[in-house]
PDB file of N, CA and C in Angstrom:
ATOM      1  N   UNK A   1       3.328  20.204 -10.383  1.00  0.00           N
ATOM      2  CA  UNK A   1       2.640  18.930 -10.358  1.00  0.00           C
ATOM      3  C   UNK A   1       3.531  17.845  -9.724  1.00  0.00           C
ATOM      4  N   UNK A   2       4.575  17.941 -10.121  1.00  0.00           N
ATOM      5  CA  UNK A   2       6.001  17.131  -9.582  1.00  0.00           C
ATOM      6  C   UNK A   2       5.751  16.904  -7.736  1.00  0.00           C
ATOM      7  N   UNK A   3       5.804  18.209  -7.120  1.00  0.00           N
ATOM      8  CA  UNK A   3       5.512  18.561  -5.735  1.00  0.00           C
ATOM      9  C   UNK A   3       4.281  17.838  -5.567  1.00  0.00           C
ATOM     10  N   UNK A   4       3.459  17.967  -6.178  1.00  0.00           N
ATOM     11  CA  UNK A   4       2.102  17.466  -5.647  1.00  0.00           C
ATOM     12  C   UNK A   4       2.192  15.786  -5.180  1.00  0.00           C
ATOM     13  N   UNK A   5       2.901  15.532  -6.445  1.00  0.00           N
ATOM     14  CA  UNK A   5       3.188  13.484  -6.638  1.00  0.00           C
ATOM     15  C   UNK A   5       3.555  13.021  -5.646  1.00  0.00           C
ATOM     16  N   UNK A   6       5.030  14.009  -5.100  1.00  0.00           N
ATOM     17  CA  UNK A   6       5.658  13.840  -4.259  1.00  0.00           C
ATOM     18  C   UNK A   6       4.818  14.001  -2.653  1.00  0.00           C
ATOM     19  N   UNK A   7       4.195  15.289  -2.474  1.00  0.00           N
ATOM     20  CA  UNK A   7       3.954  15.029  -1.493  1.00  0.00           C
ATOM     21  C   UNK A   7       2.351  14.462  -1.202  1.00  0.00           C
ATOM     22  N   UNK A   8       1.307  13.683  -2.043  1.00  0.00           N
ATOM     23  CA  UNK A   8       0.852  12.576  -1.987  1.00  0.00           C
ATOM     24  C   UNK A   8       1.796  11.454  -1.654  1.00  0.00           C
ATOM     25  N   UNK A   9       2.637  11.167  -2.171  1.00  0.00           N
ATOM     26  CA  UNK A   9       3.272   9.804  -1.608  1.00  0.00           C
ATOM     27  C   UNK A   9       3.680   9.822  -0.291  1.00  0.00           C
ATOM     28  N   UNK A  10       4.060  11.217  -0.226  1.00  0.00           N
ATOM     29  CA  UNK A  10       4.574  11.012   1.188  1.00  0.00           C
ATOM     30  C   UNK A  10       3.876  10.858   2.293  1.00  0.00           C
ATOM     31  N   UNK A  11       2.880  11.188   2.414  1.00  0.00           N
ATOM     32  CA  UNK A  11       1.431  11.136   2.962  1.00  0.00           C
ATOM     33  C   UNK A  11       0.873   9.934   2.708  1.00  0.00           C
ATOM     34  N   UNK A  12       1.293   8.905   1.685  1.00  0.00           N
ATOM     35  CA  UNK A  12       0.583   7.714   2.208  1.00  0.00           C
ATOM     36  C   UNK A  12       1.493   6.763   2.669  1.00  0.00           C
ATOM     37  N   UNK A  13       2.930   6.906   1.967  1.00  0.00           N
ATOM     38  CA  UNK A  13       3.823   6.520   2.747  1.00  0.00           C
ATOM     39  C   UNK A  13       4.020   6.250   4.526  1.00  0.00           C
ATOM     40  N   UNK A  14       4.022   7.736   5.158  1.00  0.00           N
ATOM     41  CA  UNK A  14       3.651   7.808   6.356  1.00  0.00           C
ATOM     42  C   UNK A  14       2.206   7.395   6.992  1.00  0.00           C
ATOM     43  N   UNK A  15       0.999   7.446   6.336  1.00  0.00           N
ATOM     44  CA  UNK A  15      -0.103   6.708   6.694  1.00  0.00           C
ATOM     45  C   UNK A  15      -0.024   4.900   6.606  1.00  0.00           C
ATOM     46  N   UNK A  16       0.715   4.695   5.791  1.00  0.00           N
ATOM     47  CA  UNK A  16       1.413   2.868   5.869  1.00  0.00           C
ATOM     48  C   UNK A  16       2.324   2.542   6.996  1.00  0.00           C
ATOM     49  N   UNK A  17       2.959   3.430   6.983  1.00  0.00           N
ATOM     50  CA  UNK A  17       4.181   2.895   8.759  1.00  0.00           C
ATOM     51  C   UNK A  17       3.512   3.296   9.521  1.00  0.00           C
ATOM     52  N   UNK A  18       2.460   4.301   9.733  1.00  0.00           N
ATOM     53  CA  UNK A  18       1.767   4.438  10.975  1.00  0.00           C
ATOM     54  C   UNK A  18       0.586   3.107  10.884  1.00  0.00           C
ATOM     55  N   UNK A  19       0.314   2.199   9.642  1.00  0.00           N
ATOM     56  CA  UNK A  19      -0.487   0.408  10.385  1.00  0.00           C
ATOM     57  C   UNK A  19      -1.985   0.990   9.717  1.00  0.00           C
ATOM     58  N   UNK A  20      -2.122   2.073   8.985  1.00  0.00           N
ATOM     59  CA  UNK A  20      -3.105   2.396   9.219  1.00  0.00           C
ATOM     60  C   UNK A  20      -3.513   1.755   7.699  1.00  0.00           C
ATOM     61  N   UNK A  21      -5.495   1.553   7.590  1.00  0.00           N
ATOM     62  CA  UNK A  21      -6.013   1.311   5.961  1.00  0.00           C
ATOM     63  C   UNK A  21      -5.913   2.699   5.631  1.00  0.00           C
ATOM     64  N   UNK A  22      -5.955   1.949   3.963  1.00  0.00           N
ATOM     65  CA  UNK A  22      -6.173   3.105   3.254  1.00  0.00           C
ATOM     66  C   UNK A  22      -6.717   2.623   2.631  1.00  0.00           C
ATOM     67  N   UNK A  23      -8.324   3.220   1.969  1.00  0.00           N
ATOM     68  CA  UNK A  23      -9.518   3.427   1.343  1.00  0.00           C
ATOM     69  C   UNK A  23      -9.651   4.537   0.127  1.00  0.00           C
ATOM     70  N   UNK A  24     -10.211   3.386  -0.737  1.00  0.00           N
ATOM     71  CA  UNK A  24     -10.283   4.571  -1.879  1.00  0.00           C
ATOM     72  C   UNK A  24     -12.160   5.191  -2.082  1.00  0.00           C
ATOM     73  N   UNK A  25     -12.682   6.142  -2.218  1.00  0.00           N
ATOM     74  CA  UNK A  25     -13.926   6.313  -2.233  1.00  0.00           C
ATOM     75  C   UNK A  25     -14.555   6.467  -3.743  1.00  0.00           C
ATOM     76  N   UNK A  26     -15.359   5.464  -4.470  1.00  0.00           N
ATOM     77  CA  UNK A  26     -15.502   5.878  -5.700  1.00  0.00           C
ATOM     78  C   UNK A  26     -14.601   5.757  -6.656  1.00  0.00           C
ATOM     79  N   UNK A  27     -14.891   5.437  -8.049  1.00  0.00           N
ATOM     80  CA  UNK A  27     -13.712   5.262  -9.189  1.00  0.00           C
ATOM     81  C   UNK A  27     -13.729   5.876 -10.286  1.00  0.00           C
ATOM     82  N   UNK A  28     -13.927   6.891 -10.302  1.00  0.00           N
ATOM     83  CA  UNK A  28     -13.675   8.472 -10.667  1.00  0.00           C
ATOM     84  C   UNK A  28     -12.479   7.876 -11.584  1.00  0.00           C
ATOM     85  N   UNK A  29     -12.699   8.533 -13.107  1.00  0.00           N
ATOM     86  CA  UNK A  29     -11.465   8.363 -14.536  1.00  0.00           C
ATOM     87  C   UNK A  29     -10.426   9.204 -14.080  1.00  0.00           C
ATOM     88  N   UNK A  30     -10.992  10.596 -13.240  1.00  0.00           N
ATOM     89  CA  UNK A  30      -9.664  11.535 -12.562  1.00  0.00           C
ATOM     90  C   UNK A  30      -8.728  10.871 -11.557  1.00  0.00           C
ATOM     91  N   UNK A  31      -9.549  10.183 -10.613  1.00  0.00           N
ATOM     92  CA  UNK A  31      -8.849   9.408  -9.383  1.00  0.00           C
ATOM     93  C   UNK A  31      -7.882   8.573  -9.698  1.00  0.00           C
ATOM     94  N   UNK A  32      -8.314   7.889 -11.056  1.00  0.00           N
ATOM     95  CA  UNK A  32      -7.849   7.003 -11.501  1.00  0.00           C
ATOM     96  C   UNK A  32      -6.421   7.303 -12.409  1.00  0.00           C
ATOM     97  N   UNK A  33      -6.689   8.467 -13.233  1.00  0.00           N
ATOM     98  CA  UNK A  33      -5.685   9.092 -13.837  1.00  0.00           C
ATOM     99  C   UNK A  33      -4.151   9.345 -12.689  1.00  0.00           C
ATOM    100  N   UNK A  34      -5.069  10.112 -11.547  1.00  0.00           N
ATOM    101  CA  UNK A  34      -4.152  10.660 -10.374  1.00  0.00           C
ATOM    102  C   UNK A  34      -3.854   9.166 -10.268  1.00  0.00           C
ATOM    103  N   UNK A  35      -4.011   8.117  -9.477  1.00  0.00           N
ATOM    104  CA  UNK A  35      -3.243   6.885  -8.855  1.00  0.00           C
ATOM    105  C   UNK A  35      -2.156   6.791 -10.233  1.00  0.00           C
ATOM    106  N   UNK A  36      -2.337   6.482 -11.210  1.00  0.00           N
ATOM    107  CA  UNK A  36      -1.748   6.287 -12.107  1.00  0.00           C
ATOM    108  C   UNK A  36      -0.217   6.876 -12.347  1.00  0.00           C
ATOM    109  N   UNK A  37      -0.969   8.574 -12.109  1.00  0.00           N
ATOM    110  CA  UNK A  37       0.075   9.446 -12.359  1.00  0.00           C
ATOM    111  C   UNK A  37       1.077   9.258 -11.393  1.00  0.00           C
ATOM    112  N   UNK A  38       0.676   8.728  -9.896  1.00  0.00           N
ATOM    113  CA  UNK A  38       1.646   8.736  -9.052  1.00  0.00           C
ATOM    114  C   UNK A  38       2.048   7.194  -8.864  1.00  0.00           C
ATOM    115  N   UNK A  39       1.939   6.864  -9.663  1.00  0.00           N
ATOM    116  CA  UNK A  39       2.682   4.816  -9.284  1.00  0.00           C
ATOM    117  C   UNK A  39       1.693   4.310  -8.255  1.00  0.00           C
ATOM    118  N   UNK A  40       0.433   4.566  -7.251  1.00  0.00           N
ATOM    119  CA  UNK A  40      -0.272   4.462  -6.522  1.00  0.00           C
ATOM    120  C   UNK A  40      -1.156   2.820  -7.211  1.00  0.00           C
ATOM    121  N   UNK A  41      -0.815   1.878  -6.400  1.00  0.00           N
ATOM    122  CA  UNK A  41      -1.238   0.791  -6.247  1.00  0.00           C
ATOM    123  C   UNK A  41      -1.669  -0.333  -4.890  1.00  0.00           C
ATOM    124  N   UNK A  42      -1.756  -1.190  -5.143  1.00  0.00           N
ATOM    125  CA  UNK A  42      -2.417  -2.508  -4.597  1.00  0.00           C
ATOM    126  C   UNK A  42      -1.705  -2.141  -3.145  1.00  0.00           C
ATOM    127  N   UNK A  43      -0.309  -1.468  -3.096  1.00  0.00           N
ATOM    128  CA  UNK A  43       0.737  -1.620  -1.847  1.00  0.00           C
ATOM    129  C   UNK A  43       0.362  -0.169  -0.814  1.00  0.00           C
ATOM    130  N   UNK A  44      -0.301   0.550  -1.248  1.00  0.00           N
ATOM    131  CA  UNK A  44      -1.266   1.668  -0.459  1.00  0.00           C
ATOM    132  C   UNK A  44      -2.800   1.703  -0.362  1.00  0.00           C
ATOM    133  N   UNK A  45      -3.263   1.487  -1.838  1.00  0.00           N
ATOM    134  CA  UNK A  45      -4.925   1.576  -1.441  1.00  0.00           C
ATOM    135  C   UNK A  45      -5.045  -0.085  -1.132  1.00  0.00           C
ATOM    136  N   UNK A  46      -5.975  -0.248   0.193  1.00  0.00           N
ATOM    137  CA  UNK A  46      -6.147  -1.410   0.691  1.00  0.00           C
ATOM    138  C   UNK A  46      -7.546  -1.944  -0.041  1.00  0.00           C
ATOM    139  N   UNK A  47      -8.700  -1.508  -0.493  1.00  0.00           N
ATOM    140  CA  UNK A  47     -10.083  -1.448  -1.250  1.00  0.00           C
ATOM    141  C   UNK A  47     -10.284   0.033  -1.698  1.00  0.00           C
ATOM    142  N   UNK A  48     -11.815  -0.248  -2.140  1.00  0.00           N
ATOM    143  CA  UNK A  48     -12.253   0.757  -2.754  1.00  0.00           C
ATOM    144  C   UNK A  48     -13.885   0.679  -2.244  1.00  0.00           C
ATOM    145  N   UNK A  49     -14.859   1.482  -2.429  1.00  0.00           N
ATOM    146  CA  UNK A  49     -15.812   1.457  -2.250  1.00  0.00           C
ATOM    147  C   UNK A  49     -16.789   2.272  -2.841  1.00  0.00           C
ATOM    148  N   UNK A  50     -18.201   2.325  -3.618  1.00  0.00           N
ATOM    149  CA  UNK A  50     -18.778   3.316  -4.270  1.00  0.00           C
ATOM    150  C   UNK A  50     -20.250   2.939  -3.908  1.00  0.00           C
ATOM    151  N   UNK A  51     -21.004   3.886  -3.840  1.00  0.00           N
ATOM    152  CA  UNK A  51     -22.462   4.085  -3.801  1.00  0.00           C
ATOM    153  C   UNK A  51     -23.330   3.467  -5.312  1.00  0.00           C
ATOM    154  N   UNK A  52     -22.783   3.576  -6.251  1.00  0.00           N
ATOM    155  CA  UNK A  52     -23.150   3.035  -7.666  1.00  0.00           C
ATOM    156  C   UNK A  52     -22.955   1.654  -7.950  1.00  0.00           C
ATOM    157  N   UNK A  53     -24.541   0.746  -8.177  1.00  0.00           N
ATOM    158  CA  UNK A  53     -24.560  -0.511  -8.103  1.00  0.00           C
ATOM    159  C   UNK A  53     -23.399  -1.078  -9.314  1.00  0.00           C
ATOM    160  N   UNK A  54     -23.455  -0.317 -10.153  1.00  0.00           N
ATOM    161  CA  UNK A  54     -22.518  -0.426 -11.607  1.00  0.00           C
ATOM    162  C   UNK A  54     -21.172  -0.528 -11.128  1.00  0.00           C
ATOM    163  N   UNK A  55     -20.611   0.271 -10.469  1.00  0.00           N
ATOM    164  CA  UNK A  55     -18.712   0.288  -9.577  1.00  0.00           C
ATOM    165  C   UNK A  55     -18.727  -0.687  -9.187  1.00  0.00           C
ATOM    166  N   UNK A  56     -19.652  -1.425  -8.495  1.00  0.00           N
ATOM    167  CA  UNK A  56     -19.606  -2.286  -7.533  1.00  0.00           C
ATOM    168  C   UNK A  56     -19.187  -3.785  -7.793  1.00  0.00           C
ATOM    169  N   UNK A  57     -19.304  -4.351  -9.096  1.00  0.00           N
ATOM    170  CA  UNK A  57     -18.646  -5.251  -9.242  1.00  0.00           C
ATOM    171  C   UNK A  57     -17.002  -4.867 -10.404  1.00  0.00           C
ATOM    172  N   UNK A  58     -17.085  -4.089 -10.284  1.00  0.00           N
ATOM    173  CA  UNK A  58     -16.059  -3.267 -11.372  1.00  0.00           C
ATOM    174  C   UNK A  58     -14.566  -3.803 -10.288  1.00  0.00           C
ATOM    175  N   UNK A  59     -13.351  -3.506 -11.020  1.00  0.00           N
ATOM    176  CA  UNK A  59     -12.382  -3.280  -9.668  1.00  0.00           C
ATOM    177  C   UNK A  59     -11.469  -1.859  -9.937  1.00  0.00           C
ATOM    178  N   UNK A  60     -11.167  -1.204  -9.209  1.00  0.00           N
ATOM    179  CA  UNK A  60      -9.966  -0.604  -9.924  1.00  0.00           C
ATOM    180  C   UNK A  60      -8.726  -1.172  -9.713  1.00  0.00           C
ATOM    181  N   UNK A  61      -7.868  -0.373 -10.461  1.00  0.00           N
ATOM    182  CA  UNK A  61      -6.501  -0.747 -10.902  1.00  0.00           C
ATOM    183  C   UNK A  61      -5.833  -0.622  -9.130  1.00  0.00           C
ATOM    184  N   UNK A  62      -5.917  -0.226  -8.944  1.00  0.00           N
ATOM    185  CA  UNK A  62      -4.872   0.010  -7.410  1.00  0.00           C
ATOM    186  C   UNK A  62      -5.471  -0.851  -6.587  1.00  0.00           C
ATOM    187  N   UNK A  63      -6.768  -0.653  -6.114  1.00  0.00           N
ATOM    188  CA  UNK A  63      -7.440  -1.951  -5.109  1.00  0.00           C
ATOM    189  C   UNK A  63      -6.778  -3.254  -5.161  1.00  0.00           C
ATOM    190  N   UNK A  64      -6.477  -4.273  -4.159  1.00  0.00           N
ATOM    191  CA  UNK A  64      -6.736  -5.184  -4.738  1.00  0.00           C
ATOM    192  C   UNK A  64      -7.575  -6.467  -4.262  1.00  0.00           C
ATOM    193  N   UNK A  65      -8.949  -5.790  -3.931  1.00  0.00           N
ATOM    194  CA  UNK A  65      -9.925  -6.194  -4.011  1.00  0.00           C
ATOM    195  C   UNK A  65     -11.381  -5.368  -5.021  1.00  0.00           C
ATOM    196  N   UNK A  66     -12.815  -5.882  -4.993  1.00  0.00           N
ATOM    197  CA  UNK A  66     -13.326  -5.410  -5.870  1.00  0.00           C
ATOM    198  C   UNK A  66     -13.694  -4.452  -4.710  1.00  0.00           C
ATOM    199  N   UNK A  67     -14.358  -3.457  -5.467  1.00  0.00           N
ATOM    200  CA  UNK A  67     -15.558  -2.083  -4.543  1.00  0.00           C
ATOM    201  C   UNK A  67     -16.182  -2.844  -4.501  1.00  0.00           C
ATOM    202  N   UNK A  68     -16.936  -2.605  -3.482  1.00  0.00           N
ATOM    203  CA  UNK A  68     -18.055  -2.518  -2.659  1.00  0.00           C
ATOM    204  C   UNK A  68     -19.204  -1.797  -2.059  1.00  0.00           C
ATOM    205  N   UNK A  69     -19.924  -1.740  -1.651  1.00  0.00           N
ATOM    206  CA  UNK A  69     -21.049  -0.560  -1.448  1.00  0.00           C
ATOM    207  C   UNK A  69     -20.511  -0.113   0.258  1.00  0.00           C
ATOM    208  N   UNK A  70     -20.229   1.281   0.277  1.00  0.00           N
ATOM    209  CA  UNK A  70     -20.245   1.398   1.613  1.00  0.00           C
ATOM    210  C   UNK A  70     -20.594   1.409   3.011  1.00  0.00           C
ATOM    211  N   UNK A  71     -20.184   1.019   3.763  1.00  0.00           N
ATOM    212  CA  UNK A  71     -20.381   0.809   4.837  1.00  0.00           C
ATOM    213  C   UNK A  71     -21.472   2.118   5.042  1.00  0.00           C
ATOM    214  N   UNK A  72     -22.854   2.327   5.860  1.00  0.00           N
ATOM    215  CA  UNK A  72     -23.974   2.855   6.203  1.00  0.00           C
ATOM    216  C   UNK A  72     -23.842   3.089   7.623  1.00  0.00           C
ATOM    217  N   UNK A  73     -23.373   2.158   8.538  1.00  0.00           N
ATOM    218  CA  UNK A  73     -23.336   2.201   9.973  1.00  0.00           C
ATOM    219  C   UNK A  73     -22.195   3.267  10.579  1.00  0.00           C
ATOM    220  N   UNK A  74     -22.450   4.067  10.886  1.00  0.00           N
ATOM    221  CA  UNK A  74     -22.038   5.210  11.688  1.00  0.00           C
ATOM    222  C   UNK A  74     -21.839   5.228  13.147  1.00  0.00           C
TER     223      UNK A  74
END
């Protein structure tokens, strides 16, 4: 599990020096557990976003903005 933490971070680590967002989909108690488990906050996930009118004014802990309903346009 240790390995896993590790190489999630490292992977968003390197997705942050490469400029890029990072998006969380949905606010899942597991997702949430996982950010948790790995120190994963406000300084990697850039928002969040969920299909459920209920998420939608909710925030999670790492965002640090609220969800939102997702983007539709393709």
């Amino acid at each position: 599990m240790r390995a896993d933490k590790r190489a999630i971070l490292r992977l968003l680590i390197e997705l942050r020096e490469q400029g890029l967002t990072i998006a969380g989909y949905g606010a899942p108690a597991k997702g949430n557990t996982l950010l948790n488990y790995c120190g994963i906050g406000s300084d990697f996930i850039d928002y969040t976003c969920d299909l459920s009118p209920h998420k939608q004014v909710t925030c999670c802990r790492a965002a640090t903005s609220r969800s939102a309903p997702p983007s539709t346009s393709r």
